[in-house]
C-alpha atoms as a PDB file:
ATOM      1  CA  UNK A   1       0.000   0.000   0.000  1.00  0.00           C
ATOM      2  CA  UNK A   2       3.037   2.576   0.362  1.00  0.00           C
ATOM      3  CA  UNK A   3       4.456   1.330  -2.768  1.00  0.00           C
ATOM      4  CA  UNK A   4       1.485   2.231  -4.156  1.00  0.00           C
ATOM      5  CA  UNK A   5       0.967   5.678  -2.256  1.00  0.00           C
ATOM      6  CA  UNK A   6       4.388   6.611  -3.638  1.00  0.00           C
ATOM      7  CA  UNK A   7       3.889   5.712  -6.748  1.00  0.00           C
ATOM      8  CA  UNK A   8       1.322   7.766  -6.765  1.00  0.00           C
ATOM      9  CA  UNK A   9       2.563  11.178  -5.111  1.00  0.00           C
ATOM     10  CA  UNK A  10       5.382  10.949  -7.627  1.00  0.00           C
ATOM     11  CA  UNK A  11       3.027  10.645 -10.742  1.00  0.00           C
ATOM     12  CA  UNK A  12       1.164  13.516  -9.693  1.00  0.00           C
ATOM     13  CA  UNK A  13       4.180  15.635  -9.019  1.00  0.00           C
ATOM     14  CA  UNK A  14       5.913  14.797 -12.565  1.00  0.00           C
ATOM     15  CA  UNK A  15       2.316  15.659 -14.599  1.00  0.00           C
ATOM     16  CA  UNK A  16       2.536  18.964 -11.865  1.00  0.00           C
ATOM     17  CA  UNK A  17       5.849  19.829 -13.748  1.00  0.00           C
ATOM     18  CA  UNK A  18       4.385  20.352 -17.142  1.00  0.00           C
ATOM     19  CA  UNK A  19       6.112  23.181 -18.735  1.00  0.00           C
ATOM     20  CA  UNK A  20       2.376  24.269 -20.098  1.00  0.00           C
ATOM     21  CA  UNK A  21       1.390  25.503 -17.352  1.00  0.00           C
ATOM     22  CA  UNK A  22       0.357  29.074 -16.234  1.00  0.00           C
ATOM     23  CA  UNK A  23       0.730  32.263 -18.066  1.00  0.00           C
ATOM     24  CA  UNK A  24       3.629  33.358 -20.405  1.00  0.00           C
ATOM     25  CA  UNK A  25       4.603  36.885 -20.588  1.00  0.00           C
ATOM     26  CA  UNK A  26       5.601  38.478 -24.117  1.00  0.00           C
ATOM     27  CA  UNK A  27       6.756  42.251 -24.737  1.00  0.00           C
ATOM     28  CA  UNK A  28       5.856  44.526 -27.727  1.00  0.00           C
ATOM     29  CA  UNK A  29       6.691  48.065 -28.340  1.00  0.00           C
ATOM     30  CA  UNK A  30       4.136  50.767 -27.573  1.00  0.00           C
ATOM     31  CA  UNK A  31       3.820  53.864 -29.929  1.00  0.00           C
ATOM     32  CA  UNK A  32       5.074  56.828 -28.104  1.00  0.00           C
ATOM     33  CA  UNK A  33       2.907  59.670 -28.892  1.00  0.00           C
ATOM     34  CA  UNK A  34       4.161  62.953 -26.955  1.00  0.00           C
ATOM     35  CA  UNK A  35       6.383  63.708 -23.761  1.00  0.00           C
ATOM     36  CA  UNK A  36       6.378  67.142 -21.167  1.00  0.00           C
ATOM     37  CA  UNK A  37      10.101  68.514 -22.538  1.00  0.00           C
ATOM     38  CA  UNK A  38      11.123  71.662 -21.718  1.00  0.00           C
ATOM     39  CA  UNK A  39      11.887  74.766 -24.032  1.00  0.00           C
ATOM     40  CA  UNK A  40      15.473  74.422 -22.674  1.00  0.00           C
ATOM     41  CA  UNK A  41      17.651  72.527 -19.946  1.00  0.00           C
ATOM     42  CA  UNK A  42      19.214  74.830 -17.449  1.00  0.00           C
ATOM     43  CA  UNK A  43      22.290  73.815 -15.635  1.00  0.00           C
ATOM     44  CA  UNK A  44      22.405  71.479 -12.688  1.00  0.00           C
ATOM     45  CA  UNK A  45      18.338  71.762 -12.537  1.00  0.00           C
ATOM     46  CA  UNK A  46      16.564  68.763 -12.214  1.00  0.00           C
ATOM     47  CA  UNK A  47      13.611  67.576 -14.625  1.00  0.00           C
ATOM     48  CA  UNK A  48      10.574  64.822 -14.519  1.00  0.00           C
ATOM     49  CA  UNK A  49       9.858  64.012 -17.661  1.00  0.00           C
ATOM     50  CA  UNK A  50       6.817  61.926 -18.680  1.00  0.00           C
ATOM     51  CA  UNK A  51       5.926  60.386 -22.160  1.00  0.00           C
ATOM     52  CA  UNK A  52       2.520  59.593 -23.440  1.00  0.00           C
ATOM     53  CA  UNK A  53       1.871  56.084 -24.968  1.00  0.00           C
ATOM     54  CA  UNK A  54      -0.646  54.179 -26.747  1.00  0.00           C
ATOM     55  CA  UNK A  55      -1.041  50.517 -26.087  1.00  0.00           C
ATOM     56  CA  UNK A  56      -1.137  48.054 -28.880  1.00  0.00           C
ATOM     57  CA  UNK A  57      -4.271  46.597 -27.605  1.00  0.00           C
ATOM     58  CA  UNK A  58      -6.594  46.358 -24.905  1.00  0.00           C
ATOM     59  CA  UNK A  59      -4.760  42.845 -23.981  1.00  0.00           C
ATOM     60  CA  UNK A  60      -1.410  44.551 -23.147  1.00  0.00           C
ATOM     61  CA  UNK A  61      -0.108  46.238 -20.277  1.00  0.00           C
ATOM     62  CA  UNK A  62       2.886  49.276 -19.697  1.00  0.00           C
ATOM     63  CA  UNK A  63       5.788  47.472 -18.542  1.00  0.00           C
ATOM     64  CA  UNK A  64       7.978  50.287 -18.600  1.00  0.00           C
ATOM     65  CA  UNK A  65      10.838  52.175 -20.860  1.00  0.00           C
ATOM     66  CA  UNK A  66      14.387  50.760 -22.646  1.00  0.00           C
ATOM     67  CA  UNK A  67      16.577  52.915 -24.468  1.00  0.00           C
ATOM     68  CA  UNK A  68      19.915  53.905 -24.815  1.00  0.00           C
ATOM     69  CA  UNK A  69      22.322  56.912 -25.180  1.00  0.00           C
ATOM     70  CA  UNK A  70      25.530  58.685 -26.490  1.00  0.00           C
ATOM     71  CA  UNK A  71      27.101  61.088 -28.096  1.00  0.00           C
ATOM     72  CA  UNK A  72      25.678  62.264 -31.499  1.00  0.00           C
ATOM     73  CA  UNK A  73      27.940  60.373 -34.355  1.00  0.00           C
ATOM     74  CA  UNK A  74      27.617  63.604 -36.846  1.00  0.00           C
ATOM     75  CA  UNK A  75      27.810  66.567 -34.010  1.00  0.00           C
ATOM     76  CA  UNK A  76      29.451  65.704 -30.696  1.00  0.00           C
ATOM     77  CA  UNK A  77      27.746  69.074 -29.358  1.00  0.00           C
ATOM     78  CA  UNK A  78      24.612  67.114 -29.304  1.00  0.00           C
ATOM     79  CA  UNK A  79      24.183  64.541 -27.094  1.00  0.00           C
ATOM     80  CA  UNK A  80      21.099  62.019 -27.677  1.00  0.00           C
ATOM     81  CA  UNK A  81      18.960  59.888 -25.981  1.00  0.00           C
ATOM     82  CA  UNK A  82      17.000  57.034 -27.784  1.00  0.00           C
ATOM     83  CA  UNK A  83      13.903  55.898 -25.652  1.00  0.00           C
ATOM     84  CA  UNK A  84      11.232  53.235 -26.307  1.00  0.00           C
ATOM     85  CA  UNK A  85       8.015  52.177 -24.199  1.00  0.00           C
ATOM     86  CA  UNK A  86       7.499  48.563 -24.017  1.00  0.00           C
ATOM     87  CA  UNK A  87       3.901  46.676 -23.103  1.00  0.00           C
ATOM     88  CA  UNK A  88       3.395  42.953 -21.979  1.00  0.00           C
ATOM     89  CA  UNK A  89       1.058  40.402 -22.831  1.00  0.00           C
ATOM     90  CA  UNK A  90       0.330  36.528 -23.050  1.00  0.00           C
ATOM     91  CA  UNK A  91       0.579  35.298 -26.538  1.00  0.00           C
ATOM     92  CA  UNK A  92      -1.286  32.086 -25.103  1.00  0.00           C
ATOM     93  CA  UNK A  93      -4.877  34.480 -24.890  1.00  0.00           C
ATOM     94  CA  UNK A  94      -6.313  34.067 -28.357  1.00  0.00           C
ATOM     95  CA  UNK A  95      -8.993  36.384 -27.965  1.00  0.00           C
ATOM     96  CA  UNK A  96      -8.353  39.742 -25.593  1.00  0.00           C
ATOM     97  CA  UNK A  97     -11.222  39.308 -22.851  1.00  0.00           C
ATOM     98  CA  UNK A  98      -9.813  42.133 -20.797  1.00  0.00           C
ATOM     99  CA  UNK A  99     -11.722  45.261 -20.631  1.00  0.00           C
ATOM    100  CA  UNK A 100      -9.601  48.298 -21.314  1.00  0.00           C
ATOM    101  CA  UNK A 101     -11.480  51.819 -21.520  1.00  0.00           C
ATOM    102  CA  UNK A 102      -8.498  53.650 -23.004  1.00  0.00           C
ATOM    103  CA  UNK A 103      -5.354  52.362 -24.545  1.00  0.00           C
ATOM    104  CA  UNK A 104      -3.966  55.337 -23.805  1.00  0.00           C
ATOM    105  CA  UNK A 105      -1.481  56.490 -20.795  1.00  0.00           C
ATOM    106  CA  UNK A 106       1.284  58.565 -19.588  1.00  0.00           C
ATOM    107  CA  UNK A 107       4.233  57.782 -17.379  1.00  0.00           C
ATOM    108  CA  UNK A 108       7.532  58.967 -15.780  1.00  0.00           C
ATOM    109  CA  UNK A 109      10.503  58.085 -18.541  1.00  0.00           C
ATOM    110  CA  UNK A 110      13.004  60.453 -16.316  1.00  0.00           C
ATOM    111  CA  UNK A 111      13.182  61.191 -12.820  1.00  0.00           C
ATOM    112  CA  UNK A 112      14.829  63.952 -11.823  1.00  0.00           C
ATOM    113  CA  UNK A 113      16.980  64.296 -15.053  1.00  0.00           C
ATOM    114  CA  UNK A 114      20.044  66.668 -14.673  1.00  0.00           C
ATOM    115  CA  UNK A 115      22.165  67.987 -17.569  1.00  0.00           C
ATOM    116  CA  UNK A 116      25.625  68.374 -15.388  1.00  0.00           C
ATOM    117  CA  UNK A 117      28.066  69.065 -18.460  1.00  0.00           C
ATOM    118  CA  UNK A 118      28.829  72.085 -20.648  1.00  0.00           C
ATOM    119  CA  UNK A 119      29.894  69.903 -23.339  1.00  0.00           C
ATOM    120  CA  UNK A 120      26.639  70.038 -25.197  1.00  0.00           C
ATOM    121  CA  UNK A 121      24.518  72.716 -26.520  1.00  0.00           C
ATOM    122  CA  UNK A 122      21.559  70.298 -27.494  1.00  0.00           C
ATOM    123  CA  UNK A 123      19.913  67.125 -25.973  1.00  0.00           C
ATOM    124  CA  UNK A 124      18.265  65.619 -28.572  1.00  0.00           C
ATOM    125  CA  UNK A 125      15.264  62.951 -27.428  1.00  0.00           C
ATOM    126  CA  UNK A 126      14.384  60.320 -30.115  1.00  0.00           C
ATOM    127  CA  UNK A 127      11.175  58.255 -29.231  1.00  0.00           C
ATOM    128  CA  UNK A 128      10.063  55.333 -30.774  1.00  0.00           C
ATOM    129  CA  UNK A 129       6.671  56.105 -32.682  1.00  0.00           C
ATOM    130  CA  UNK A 130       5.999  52.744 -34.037  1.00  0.00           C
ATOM    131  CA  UNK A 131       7.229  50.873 -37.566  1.00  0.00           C
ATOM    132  CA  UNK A 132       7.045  51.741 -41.255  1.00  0.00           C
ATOM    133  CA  UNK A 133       5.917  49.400 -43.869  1.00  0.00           C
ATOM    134  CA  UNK A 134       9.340  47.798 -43.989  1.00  0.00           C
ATOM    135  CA  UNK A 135       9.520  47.564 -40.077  1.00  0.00           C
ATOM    136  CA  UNK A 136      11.748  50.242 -39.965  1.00  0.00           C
ATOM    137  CA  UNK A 137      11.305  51.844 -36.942  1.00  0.00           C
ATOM    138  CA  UNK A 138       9.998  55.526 -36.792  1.00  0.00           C
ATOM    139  CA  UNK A 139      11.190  58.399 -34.436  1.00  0.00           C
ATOM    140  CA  UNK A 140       9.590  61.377 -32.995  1.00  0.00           C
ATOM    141  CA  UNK A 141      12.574  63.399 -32.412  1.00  0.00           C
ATOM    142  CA  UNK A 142      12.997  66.570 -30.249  1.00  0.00           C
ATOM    143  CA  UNK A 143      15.947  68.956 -29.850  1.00  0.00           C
ATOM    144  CA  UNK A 144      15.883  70.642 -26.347  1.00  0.00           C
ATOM    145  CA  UNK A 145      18.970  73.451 -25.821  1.00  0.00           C
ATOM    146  CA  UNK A 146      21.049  73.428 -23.200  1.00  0.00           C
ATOM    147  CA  UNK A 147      21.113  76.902 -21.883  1.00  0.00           C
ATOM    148  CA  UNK A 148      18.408  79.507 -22.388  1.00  0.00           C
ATOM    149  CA  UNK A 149      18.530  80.699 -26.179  1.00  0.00           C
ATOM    150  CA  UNK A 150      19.058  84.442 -27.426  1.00  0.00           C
ATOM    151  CA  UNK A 151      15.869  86.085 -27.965  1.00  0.00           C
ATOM    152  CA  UNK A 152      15.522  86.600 -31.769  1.00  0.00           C
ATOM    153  CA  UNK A 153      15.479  89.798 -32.440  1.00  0.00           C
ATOM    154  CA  UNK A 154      13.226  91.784 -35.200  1.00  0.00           C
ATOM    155  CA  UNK A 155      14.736  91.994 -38.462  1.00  0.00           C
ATOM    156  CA  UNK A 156      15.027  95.780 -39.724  1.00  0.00           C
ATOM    157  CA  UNK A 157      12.885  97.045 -42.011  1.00  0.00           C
ATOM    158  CA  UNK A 158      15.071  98.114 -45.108  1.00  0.00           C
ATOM    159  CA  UNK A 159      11.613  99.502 -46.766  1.00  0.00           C
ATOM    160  CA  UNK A 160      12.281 102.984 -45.100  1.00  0.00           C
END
């Protein structure tokens, strides 16, 4: 009867270990639609800067940003910043059953970012948008000075 008990236990502990089991978790890019930049970066001040996104569907979630960053390979007065939203999901669902009312939503990419370094007149923010028809991936890209920039002045009228 303990042989038999054993055997038992152990069968129901290998058909436990089934690797189908429970949720898998996937990632996909989210389009990046907008972010809070300022008209300029001052020196040693500190900036929170969110980004809007828009889900891929109502089945995904935010999972947060990835991105990357370096000097600019053309102009090393510009220094760039490459940032992409990413959204999870379980490829198992085959239909979406979740109920989403907006796909829509805004979060923190930077906290507290500082610009510490005279070495660059621009910051230049490039955020993933989405794909083109050859899955070439598109960029929103924004240009934010270091430094408060001269007033333009008037040009003169030569008309006189």
């Amino acid at each position: 009867m303990k042989r038999i008990a054993l055997l038992m236990i152990l069968a129901v502990s290998l058909y436990s270990c089934s690797s189908d089991d429970g949720p898998s978790v996937a990632f996909e890019f989210a389009e990046i639609t907008a972010s809070d930049l300022p008209e300029y970066f001052e020196l040693d001040e500190e900036y929170d800067i969110n980004v809007d996104y828009v889900l891929p569907s109502a089945c995904h979630t935010f999972a947060g940003f990835e991105g990357g960053q370096g000097e600019n390979e053309e102009n090393d007065s510009i220094f760039e910043y490459s940032i992409r939203a990413v959204s999870s999901y379980d490829p198992a669902l085959t239909e979406c059953t979740e109920e989403n009312d907006s796909l829509t939503g805004s979060a923190k990419a930077f906290d507290k970012f500082e610009i510490n370094s005279e070495n660059y007149t621009t910051i230049r923010f490039n955020f993933l948008s989405g794909f083109d028809s050859d899955d070439d991936p598109e960029y929103i890209t924004v240009d934010v000075p270091v430094g408060e920039p001269e007033p333009e002045t008037p040009e003169e009228n030569t008309n006189e």
